[in-house]
Structures are given as C-alpha cells and as structure tokens.
N, C-alpha and C. Protein backbone atom coordinates (compact mmCIF):
# COMPACT_ATOMS: atom_id res chain seq x y z
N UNK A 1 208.99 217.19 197.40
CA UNK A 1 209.34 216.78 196.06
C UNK A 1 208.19 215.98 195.42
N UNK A 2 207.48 214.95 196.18
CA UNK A 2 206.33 214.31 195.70
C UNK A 2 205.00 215.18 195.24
N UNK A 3 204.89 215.95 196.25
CA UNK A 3 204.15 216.95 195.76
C UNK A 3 204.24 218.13 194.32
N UNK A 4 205.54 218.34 194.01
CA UNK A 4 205.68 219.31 193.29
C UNK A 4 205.27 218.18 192.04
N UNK A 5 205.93 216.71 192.32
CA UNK A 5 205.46 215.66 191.15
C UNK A 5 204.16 215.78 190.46
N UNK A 6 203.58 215.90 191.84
CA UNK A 6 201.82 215.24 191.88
C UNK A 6 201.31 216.85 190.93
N UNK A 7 201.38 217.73 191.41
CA UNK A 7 200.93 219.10 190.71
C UNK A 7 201.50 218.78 189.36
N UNK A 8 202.94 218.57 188.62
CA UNK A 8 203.15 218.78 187.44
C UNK A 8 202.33 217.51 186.75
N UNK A 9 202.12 216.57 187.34
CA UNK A 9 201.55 215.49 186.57
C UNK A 9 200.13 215.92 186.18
N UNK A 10 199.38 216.13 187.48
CA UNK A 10 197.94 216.75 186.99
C UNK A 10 197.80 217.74 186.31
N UNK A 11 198.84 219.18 186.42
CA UNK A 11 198.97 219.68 185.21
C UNK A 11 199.40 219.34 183.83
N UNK A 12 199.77 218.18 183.53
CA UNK A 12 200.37 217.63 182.38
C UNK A 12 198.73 217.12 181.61
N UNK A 13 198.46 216.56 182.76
CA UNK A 13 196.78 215.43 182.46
C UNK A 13 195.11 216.32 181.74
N UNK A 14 195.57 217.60 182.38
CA UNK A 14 194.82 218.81 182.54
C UNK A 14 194.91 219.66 181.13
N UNK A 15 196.19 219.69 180.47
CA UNK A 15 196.83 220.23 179.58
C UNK A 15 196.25 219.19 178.19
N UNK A 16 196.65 218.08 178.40
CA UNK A 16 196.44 216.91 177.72
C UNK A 16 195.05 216.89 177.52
N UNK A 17 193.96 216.78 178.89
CA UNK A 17 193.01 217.01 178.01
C UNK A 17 192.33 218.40 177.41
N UNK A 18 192.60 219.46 177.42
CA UNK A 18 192.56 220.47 176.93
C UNK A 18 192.82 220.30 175.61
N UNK A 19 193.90 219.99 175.35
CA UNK A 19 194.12 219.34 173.70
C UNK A 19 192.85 217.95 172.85
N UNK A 20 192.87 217.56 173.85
CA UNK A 20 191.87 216.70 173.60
C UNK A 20 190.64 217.14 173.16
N UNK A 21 189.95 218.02 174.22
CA UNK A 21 188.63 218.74 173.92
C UNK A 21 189.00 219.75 172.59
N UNK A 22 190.11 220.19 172.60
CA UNK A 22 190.32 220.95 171.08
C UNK A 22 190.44 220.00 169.91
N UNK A 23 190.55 219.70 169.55
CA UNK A 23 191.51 218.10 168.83
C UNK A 23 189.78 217.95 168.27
N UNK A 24 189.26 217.41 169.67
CA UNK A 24 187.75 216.84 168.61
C UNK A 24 186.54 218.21 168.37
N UNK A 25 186.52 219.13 168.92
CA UNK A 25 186.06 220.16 168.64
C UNK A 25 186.60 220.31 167.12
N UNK A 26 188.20 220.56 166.74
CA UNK A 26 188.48 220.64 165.55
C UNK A 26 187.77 219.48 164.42
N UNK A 27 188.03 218.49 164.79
CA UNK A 27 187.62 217.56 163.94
C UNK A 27 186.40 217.42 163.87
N UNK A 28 185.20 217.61 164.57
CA UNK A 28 183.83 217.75 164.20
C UNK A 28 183.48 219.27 163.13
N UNK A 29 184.51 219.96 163.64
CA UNK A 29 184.36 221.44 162.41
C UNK A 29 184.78 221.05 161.22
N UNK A 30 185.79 220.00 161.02
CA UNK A 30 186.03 219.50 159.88
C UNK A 30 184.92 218.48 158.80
N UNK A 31 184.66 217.49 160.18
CA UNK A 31 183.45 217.03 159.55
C UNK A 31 182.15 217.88 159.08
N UNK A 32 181.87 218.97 159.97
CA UNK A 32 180.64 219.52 158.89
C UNK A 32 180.96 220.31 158.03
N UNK A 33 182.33 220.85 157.43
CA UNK A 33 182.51 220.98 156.53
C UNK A 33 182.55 220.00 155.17
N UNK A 34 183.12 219.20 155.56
CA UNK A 34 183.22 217.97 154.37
C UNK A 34 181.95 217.60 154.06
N UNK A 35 180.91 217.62 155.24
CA UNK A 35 179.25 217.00 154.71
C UNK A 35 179.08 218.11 154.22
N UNK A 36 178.97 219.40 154.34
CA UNK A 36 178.49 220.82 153.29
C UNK A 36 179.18 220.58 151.97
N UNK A 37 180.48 220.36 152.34
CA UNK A 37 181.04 220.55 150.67
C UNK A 37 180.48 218.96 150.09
N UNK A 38 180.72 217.75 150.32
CA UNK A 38 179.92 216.98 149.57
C UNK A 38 178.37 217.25 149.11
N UNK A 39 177.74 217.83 150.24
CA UNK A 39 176.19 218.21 149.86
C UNK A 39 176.62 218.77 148.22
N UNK A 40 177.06 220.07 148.14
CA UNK A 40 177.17 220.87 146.81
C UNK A 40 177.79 220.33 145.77
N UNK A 41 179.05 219.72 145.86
CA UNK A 41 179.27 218.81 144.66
C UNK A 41 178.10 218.31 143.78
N UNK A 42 178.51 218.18 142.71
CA UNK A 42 177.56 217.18 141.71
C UNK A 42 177.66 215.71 142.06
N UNK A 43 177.03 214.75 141.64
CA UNK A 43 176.44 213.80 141.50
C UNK A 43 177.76 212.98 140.93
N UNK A 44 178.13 213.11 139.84
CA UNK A 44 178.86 212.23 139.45
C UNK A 44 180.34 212.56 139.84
N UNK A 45 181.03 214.18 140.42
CA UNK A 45 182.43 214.38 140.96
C UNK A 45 181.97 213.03 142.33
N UNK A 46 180.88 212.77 143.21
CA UNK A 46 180.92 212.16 144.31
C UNK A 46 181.27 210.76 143.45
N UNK A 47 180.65 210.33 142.58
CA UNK A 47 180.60 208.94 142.15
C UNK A 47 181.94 208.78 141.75
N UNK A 48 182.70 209.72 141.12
CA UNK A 48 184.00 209.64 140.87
C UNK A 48 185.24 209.69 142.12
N UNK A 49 185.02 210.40 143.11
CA UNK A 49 185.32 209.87 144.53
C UNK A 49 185.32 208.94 144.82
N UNK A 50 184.18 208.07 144.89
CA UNK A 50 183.84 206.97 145.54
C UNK A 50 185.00 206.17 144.58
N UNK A 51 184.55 205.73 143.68
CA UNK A 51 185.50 204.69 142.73
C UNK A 51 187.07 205.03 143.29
N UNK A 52 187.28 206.08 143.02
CA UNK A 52 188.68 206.63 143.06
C UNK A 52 189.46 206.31 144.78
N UNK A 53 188.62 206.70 145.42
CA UNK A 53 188.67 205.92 147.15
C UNK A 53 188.81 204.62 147.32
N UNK A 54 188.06 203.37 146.56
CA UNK A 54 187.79 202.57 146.74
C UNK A 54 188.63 201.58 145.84
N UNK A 55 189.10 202.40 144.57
CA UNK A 55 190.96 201.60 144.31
C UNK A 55 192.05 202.22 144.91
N UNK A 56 192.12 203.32 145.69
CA UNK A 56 193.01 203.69 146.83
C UNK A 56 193.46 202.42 147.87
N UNK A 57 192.24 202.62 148.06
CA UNK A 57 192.03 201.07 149.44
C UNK A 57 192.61 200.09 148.95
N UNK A 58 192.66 199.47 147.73
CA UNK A 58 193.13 198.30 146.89
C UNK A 58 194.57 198.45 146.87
N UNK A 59 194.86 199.30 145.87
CA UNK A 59 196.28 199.63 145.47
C UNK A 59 197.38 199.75 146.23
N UNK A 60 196.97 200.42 147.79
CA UNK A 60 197.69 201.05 149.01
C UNK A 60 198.58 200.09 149.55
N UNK A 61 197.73 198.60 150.08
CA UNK A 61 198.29 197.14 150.26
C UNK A 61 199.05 196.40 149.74
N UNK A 62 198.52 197.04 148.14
CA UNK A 62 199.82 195.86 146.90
C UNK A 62 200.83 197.16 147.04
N UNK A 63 200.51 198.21 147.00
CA UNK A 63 201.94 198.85 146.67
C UNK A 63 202.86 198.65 147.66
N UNK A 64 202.83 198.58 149.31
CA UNK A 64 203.37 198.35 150.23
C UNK A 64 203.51 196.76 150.24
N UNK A 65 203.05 195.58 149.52
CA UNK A 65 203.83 194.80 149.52
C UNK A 65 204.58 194.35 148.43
N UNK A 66 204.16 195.68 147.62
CA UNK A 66 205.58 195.63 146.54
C UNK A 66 206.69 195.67 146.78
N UNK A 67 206.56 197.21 148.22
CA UNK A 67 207.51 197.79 148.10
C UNK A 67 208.53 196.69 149.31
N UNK A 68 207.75 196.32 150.03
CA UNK A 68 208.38 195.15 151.76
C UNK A 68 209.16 193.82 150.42
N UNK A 69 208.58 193.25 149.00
CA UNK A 69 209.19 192.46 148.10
C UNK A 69 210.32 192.99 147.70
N UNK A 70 210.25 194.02 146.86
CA UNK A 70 211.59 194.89 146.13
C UNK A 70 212.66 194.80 147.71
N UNK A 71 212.40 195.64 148.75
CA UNK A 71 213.25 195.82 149.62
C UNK A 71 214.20 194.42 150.51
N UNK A 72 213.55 193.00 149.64
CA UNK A 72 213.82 192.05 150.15
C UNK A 72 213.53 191.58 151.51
N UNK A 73 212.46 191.93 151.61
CA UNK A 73 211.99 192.06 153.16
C UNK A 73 210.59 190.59 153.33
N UNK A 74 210.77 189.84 152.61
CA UNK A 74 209.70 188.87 152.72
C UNK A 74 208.86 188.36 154.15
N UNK A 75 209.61 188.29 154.99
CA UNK A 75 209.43 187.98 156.02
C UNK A 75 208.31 188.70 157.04
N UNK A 76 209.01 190.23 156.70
CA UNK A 76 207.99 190.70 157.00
C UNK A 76 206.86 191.03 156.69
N UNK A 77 206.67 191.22 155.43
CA UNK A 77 205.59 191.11 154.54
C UNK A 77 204.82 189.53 154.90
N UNK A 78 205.04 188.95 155.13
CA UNK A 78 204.23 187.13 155.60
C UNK A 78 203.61 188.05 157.18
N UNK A 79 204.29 188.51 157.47
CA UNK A 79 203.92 188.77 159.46
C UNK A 79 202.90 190.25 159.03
N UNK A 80 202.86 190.33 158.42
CA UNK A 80 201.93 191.78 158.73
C UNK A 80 200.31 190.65 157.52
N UNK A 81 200.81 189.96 156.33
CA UNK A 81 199.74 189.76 155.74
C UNK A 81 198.81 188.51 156.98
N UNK A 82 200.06 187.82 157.76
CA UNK A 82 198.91 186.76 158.81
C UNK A 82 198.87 187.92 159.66
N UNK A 83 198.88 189.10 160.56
CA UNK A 83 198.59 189.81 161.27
C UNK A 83 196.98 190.09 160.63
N UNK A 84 196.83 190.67 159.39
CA UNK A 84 195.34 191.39 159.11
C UNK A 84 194.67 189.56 159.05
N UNK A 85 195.14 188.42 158.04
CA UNK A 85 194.36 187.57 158.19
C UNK A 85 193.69 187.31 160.22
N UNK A 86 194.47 187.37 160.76
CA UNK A 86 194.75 186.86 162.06
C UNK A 86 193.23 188.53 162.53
N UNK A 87 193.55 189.50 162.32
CA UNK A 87 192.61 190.99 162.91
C UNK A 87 191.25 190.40 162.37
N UNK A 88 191.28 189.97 160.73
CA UNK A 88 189.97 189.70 160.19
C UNK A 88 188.97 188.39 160.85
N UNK A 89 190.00 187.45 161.15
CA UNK A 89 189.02 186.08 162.12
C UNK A 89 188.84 186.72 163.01
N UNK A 90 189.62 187.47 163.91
CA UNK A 90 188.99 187.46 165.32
C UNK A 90 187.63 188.93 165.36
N UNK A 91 187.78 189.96 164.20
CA UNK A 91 186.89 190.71 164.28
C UNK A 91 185.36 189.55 163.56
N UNK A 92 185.37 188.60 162.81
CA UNK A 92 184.07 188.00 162.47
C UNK A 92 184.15 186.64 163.13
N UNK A 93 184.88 186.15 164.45
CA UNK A 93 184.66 185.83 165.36
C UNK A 93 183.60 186.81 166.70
N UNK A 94 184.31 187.72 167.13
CA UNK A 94 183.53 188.73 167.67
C UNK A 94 182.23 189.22 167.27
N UNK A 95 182.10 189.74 165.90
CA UNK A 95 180.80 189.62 165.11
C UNK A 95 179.71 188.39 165.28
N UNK A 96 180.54 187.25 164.77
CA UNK A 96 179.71 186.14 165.35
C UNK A 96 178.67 185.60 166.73
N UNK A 97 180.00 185.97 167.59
CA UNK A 97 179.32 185.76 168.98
C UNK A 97 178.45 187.08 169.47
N UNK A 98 178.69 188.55 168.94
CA UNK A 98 177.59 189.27 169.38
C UNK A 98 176.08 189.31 168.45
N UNK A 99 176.08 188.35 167.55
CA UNK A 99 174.72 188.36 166.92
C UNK A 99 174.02 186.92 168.12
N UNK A 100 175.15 186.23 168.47
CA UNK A 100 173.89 184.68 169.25
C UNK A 100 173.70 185.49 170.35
N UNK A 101 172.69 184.90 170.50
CA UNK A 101 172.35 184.27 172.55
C UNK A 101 172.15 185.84 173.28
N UNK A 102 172.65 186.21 173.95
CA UNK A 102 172.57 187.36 175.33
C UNK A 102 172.93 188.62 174.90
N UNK A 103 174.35 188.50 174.08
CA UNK A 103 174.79 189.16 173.40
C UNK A 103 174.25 190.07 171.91
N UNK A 104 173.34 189.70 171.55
CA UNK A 104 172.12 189.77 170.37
C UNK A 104 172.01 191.67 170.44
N UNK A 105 171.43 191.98 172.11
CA UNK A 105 170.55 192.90 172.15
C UNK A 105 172.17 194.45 172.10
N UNK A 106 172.94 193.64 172.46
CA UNK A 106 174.49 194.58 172.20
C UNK A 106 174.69 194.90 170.87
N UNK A 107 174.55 194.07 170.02
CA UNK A 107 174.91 193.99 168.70
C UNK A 107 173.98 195.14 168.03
N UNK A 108 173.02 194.68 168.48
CA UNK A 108 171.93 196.15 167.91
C UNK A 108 172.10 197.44 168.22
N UNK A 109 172.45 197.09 169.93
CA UNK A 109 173.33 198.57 170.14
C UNK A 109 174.70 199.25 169.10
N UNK A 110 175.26 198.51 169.40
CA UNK A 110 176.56 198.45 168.63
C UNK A 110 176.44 198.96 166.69
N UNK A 111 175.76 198.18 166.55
CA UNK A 111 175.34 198.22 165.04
C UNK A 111 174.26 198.00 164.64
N UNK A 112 173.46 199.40 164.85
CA UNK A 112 172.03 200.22 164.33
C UNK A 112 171.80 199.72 162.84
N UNK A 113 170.61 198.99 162.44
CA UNK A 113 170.18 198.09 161.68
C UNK A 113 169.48 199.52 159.80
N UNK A 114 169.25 200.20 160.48
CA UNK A 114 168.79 200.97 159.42
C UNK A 114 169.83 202.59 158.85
N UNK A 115 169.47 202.89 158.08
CA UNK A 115 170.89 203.91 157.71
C UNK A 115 170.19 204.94 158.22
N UNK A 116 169.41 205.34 158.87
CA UNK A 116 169.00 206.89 159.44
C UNK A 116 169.67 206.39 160.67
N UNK A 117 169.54 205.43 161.37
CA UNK A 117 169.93 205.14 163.12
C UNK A 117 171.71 205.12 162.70
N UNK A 118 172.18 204.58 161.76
CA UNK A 118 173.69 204.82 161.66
C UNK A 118 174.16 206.35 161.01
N UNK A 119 173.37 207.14 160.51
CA UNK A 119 173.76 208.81 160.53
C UNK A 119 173.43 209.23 161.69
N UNK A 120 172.32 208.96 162.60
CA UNK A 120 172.22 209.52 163.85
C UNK A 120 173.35 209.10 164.60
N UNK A 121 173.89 207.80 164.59
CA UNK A 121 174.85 207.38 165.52
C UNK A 121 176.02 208.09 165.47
N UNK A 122 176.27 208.72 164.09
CA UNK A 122 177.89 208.86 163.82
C UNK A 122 177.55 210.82 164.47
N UNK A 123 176.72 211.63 164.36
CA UNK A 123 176.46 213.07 164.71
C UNK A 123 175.25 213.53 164.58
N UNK A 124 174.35 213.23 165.73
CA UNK A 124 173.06 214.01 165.04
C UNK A 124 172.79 215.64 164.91
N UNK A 125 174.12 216.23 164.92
CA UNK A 125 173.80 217.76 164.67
C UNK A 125 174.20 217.26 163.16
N UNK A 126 174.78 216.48 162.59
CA UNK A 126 174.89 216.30 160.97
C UNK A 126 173.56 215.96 160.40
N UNK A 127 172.94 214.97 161.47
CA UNK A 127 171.98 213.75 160.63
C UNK A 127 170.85 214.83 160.32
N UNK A 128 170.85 215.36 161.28
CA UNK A 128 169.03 216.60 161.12
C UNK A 128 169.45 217.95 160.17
C-alpha cells in the first residue's frame, strides 16, 4: 500500500511539473509576443498605455476600499491598509540592509544598476 502511495505521489510531482515546464514555456510565448506587438504600436497608443496603467494602479486600491467602506467592513480595510504599510517597511528595510556592509555586492546582483543589465536580466532572447 505504501508503495502504490509512493508511485502515485511521484506521479502527481512529475505531472505537476510537466505543467510547470508548460505554464512558463506558455508565458515566455506570451511575453515575446507583447514585446513584438508593443515594438509596432505607435509612440503615443504606448504613452497612452502607460498613463492609462498607471491610474489603474491608483484607482484599483481606492475602489476596493470603497468598496470594504460601503460594505461596512472597516476593520478590515485598517488590516489589509497596515498589512501593505507593514510589506512596504520591511521591503525598504531589506533594501536598506542589502545596499550596507557585505551585503552591497548581493544588491548589485539582485538589482543590475543600468537598464541594458535589467532587459538582459528579465530574457536575453528578448534583450538581443
């Protein structure tokens, strides 16, 4: 019986990553599509993206704590707004301590100082 366990589990793990290797195979086909189709766009449909993305990001937060207000839900709305305050110290805590001391030469790893080394970082079958 342990055995028949042990086979379905590693077949489960096996399966799982099979999906996995498909999953990001898919999603890198997605990404060089989206860099082709941005390439061809015009100039200002991208600039109009950008803006349009970037009050998305804004709006998304107030509308969801419109909606946690209307629903009378205050409470939770306080626990999710100290949750991101609470994500934001400890990510520029972390930031902090990998720019001092030992930690310095990580940080550079981590976060490539010029924008050709951060397009190479993210795909260099995109960046070239």
């Amino acid at each position: 019986m342990d055995l028949l366990r042990s086979v379905t589990a590693l077949f489960g793990i096996a399966v799982l990553a099979g999906v996995g290797l498909l999953a990001h195979a898919t999603a890198a086909g997605v990404e060089i599509d989206a860099v082709g189709a941005g390439r061809r766009l015009p100039h200002a449909v991208l600039s109009l993206l950008a803006v349009v993305s970037a009050l998305a990001l804004l709006l998304l937060p107030v509308a969801l704590a419109v909606r946690q207000l209307s629903r009378r839900q205050p409470r939770q709305l306080a626990e999710a707004v100290l949750t991101g305050l609470g994500a934001i110290l400890l990510v520029a805590l972390v930031n902090a301590a990998l720019r001092t001391g030992a930690a310095a030469q990580l940080y550079d790893a981590i976060a490539p100082s010029s924008p050709a080394a951060r397009a190479a970082g993210l795909d260099g079958a995109i960046a070239s």
